[in-house]
PDB file of N, CA and C in Angstrom:
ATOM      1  N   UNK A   1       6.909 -21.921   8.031  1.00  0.00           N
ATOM      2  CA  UNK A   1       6.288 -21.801   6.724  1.00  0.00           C
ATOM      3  C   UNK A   1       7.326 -21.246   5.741  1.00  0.00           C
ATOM      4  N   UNK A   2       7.824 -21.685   4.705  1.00  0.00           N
ATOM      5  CA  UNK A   2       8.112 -21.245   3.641  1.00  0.00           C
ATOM      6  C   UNK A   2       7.629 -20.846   2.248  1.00  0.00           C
ATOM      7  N   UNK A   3       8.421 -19.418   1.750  1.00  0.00           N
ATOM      8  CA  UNK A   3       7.585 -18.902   0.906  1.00  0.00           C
ATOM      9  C   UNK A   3       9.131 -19.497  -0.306  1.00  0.00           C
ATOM     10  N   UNK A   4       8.556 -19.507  -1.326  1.00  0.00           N
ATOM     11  CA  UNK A   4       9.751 -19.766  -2.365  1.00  0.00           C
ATOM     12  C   UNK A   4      10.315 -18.281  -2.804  1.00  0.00           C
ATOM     13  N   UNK A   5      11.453 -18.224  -3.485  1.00  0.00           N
ATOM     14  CA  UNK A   5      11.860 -16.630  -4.202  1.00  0.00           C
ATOM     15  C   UNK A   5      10.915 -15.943  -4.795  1.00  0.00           C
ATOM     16  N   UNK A   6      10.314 -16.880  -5.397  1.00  0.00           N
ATOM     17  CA  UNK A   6       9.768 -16.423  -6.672  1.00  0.00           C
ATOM     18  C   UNK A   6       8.610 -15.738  -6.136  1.00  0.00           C
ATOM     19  N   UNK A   7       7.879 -16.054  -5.460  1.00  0.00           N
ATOM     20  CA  UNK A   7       6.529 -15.812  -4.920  1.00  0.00           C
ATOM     21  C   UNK A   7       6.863 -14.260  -3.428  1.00  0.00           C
ATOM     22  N   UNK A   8       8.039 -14.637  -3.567  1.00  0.00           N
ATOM     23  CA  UNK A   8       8.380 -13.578  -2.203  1.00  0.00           C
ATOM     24  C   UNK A   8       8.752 -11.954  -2.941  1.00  0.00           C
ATOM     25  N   UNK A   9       9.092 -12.385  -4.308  1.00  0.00           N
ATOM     26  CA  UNK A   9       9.176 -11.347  -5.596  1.00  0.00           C
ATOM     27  C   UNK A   9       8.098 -10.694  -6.003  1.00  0.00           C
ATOM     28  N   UNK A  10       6.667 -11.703  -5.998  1.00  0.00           N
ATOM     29  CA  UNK A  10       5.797 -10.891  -6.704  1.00  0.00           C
ATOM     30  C   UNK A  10       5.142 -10.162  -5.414  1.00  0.00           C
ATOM     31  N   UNK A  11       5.219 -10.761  -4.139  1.00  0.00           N
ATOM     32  CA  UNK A  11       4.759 -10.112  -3.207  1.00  0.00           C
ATOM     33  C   UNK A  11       5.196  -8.599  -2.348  1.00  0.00           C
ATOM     34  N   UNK A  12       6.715  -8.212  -3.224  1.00  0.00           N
ATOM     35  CA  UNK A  12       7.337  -7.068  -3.071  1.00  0.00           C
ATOM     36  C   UNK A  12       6.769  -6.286  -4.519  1.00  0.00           C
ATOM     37  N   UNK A  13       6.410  -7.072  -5.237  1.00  0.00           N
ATOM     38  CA  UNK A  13       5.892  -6.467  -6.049  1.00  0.00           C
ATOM     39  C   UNK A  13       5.138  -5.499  -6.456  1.00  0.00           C
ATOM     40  N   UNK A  14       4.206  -6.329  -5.558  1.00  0.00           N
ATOM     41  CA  UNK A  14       2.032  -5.845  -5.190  1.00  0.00           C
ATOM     42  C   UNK A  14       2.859  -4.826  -3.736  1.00  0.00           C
ATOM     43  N   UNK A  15       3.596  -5.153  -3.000  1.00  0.00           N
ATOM     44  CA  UNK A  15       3.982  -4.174  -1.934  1.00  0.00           C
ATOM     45  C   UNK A  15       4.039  -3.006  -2.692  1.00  0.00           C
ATOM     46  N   UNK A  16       5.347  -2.564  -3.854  1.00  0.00           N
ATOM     47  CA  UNK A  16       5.706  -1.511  -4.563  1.00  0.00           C
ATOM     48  C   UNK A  16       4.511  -0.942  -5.061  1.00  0.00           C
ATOM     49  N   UNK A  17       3.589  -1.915  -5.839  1.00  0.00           N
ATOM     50  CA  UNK A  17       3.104  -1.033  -6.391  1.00  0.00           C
ATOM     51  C   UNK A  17       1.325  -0.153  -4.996  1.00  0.00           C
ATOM     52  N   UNK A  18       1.474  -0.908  -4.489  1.00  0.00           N
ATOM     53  CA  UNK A  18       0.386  -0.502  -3.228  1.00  0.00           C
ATOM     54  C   UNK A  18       1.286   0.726  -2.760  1.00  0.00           C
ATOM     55  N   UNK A  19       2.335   0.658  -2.862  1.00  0.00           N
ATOM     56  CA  UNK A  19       3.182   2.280  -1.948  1.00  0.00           C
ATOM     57  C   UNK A  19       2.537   3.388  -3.522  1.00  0.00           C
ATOM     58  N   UNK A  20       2.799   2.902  -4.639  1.00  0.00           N
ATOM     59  CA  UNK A  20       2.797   4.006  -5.600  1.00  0.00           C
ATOM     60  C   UNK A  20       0.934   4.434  -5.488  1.00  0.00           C
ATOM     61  N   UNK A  21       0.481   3.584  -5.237  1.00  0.00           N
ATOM     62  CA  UNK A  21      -1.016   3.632  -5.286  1.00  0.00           C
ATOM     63  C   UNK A  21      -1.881   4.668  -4.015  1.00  0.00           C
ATOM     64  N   UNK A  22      -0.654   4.248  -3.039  1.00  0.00           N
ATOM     65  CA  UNK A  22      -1.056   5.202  -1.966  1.00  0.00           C
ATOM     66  C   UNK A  22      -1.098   6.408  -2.018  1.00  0.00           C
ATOM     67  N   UNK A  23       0.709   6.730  -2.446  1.00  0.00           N
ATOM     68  CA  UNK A  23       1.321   7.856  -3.248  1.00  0.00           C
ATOM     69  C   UNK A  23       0.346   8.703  -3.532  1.00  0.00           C
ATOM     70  N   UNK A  24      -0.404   8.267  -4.939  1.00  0.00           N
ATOM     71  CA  UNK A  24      -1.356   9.392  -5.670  1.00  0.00           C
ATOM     72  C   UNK A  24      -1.940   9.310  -5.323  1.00  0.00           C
ATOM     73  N   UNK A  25      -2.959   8.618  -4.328  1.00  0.00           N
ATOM     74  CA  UNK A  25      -4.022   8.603  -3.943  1.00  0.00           C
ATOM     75  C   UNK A  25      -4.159  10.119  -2.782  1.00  0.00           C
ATOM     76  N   UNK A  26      -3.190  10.030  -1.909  1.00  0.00           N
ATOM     77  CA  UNK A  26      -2.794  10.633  -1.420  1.00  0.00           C
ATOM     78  C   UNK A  26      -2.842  12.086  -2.009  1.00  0.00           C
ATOM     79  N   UNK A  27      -1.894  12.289  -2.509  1.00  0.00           N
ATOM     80  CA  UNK A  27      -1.781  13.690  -3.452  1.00  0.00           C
ATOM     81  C   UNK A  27      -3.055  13.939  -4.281  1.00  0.00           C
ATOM     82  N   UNK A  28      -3.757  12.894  -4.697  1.00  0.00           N
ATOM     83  CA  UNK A  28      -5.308  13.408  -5.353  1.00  0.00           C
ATOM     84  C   UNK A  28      -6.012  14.032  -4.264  1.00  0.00           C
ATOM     85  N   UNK A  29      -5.991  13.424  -2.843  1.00  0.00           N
ATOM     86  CA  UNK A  29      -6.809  14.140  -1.784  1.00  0.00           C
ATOM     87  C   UNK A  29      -6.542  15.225  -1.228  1.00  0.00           C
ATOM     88  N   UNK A  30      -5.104  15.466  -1.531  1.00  0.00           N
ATOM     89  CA  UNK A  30      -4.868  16.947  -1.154  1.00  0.00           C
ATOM     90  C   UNK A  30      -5.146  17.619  -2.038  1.00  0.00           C
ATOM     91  N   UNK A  31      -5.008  17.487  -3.515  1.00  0.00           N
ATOM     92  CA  UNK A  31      -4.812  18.851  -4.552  1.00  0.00           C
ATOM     93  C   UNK A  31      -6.414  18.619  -4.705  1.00  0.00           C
ATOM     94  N   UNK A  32      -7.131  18.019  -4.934  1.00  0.00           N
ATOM     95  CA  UNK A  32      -8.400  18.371  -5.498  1.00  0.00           C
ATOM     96  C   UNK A  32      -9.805  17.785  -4.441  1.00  0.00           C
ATOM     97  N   UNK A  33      -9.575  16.651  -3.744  1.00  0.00           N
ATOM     98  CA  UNK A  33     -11.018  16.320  -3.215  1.00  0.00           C
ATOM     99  C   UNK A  33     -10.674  17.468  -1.705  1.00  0.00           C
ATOM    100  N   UNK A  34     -12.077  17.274  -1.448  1.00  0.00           N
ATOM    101  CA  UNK A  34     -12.350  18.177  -0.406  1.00  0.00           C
ATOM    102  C   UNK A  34     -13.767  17.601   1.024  1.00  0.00           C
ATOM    103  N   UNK A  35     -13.533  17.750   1.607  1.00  0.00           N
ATOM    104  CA  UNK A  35     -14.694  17.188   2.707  1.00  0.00           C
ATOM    105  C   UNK A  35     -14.679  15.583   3.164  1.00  0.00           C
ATOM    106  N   UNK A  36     -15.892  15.241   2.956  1.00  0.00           N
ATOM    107  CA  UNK A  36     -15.885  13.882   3.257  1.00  0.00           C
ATOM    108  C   UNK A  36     -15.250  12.347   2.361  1.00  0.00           C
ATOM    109  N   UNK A  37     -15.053  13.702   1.452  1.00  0.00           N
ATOM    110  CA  UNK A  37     -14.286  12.497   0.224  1.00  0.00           C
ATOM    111  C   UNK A  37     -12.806  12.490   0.516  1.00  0.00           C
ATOM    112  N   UNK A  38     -12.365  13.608   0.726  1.00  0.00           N
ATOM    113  CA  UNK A  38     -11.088  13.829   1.659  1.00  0.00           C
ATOM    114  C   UNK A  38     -10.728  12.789   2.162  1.00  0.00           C
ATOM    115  N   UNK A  39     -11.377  12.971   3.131  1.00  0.00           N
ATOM    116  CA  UNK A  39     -11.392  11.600   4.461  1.00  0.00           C
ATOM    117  C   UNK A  39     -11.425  10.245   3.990  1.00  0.00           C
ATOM    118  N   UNK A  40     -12.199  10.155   3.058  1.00  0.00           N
ATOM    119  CA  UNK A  40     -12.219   8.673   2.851  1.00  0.00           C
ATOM    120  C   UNK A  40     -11.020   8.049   1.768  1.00  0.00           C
ATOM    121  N   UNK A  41     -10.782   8.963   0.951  1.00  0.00           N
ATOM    122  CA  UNK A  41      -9.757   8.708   0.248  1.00  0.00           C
ATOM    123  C   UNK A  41      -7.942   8.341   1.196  1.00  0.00           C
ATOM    124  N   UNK A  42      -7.949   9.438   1.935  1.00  0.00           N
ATOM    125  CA  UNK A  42      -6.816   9.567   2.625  1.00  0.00           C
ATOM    126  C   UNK A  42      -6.805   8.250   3.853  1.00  0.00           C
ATOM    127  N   UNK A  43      -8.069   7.723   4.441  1.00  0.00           N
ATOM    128  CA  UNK A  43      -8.502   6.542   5.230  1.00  0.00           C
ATOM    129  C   UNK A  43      -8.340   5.602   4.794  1.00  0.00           C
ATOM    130  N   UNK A  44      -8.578   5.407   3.229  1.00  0.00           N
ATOM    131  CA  UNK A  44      -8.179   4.213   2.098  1.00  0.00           C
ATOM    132  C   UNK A  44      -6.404   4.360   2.265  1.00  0.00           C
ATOM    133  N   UNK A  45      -6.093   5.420   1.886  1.00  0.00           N
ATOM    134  CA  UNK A  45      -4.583   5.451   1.617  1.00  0.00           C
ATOM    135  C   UNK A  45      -3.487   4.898   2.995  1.00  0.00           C
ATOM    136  N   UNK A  46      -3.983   5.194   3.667  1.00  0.00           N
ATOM    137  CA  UNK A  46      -3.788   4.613   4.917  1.00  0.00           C
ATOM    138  C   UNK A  46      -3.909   3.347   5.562  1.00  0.00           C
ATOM    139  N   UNK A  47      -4.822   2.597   5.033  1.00  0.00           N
ATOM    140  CA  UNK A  47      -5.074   1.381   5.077  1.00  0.00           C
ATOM    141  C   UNK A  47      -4.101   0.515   3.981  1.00  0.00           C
ATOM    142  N   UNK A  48      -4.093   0.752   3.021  1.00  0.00           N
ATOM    143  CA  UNK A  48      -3.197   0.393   1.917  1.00  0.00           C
ATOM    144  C   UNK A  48      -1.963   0.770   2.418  1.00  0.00           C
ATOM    145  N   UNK A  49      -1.391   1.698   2.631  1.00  0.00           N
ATOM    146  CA  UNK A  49      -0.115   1.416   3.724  1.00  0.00           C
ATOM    147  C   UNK A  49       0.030   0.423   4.954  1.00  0.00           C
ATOM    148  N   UNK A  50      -0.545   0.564   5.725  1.00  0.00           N
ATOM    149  CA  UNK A  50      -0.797  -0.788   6.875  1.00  0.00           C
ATOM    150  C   UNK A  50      -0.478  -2.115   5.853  1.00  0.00           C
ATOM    151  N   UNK A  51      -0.987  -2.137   4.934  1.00  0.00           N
ATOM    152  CA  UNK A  51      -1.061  -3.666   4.208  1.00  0.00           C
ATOM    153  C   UNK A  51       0.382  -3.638   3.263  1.00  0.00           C
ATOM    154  N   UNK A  52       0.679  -2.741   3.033  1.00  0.00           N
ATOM    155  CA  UNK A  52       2.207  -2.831   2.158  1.00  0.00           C
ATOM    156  C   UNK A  52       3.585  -3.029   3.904  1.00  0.00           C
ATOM    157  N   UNK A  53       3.315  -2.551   4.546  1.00  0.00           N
ATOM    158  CA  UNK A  53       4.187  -2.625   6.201  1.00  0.00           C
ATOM    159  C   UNK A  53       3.899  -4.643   6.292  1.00  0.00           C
ATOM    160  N   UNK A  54       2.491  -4.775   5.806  1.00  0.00           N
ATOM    161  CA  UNK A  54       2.198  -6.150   6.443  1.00  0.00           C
ATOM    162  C   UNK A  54       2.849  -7.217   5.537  1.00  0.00           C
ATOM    163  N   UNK A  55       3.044  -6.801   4.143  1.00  0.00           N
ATOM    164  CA  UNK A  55       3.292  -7.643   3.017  1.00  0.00           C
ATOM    165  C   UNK A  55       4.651  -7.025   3.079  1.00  0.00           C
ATOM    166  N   UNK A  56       5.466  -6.344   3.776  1.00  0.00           N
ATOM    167  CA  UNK A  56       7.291  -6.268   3.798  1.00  0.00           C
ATOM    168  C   UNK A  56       7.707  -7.231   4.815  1.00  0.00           C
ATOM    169  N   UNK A  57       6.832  -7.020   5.867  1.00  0.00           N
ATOM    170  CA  UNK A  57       7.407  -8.139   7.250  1.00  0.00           C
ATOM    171  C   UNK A  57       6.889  -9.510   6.415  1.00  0.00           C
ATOM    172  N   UNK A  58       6.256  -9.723   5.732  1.00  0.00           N
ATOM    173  CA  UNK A  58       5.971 -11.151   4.986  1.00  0.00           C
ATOM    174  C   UNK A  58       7.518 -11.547   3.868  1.00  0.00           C
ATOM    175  N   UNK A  59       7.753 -10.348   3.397  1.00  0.00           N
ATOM    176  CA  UNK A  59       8.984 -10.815   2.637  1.00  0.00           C
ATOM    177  C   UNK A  59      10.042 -10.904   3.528  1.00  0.00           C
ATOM    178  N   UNK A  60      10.281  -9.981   4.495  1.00  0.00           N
ATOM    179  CA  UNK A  60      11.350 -10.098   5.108  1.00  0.00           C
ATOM    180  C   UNK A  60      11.402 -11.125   6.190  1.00  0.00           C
ATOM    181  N   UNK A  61      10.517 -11.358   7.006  1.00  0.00           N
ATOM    182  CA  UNK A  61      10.951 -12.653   8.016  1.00  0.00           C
ATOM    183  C   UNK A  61      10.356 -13.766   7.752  1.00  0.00           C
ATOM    184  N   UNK A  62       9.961 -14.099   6.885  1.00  0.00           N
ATOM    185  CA  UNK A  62       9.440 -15.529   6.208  1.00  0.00           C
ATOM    186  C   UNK A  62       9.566 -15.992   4.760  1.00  0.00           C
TER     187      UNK A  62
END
């Protein structure tokens, strides 16, 4: 399967910006939520990492 440049660009793209998204998401759950919102925020952030790891091996070996 081939991906063209261009399209392998915007997909490092949405990668970058899913790392920055994690980022604060992250740091919002430490400095201010607390309990079960905690958890779910930081469970989101985590998942959104898994998918930026999944969309780098997409730029890089295909």
């Amino acid at each position: 399967m081939y991906i063209d440049p261009i399209t392998k660009m915007n997909i490092s793209f949405v990668a970058i910006g899913l790392m920055f998204a994690c980022n604060f998401l992250m740091l919002y759950a430490r400095k201010t939520a607390s309990g079960l919102l905690r958890f779910l925020l930081k469970t989101i952030a985590f998942l959104m990492l898994i998918a930026t790891f999944v969309l780098i091996l997409v730029v890089i070996f295909v």
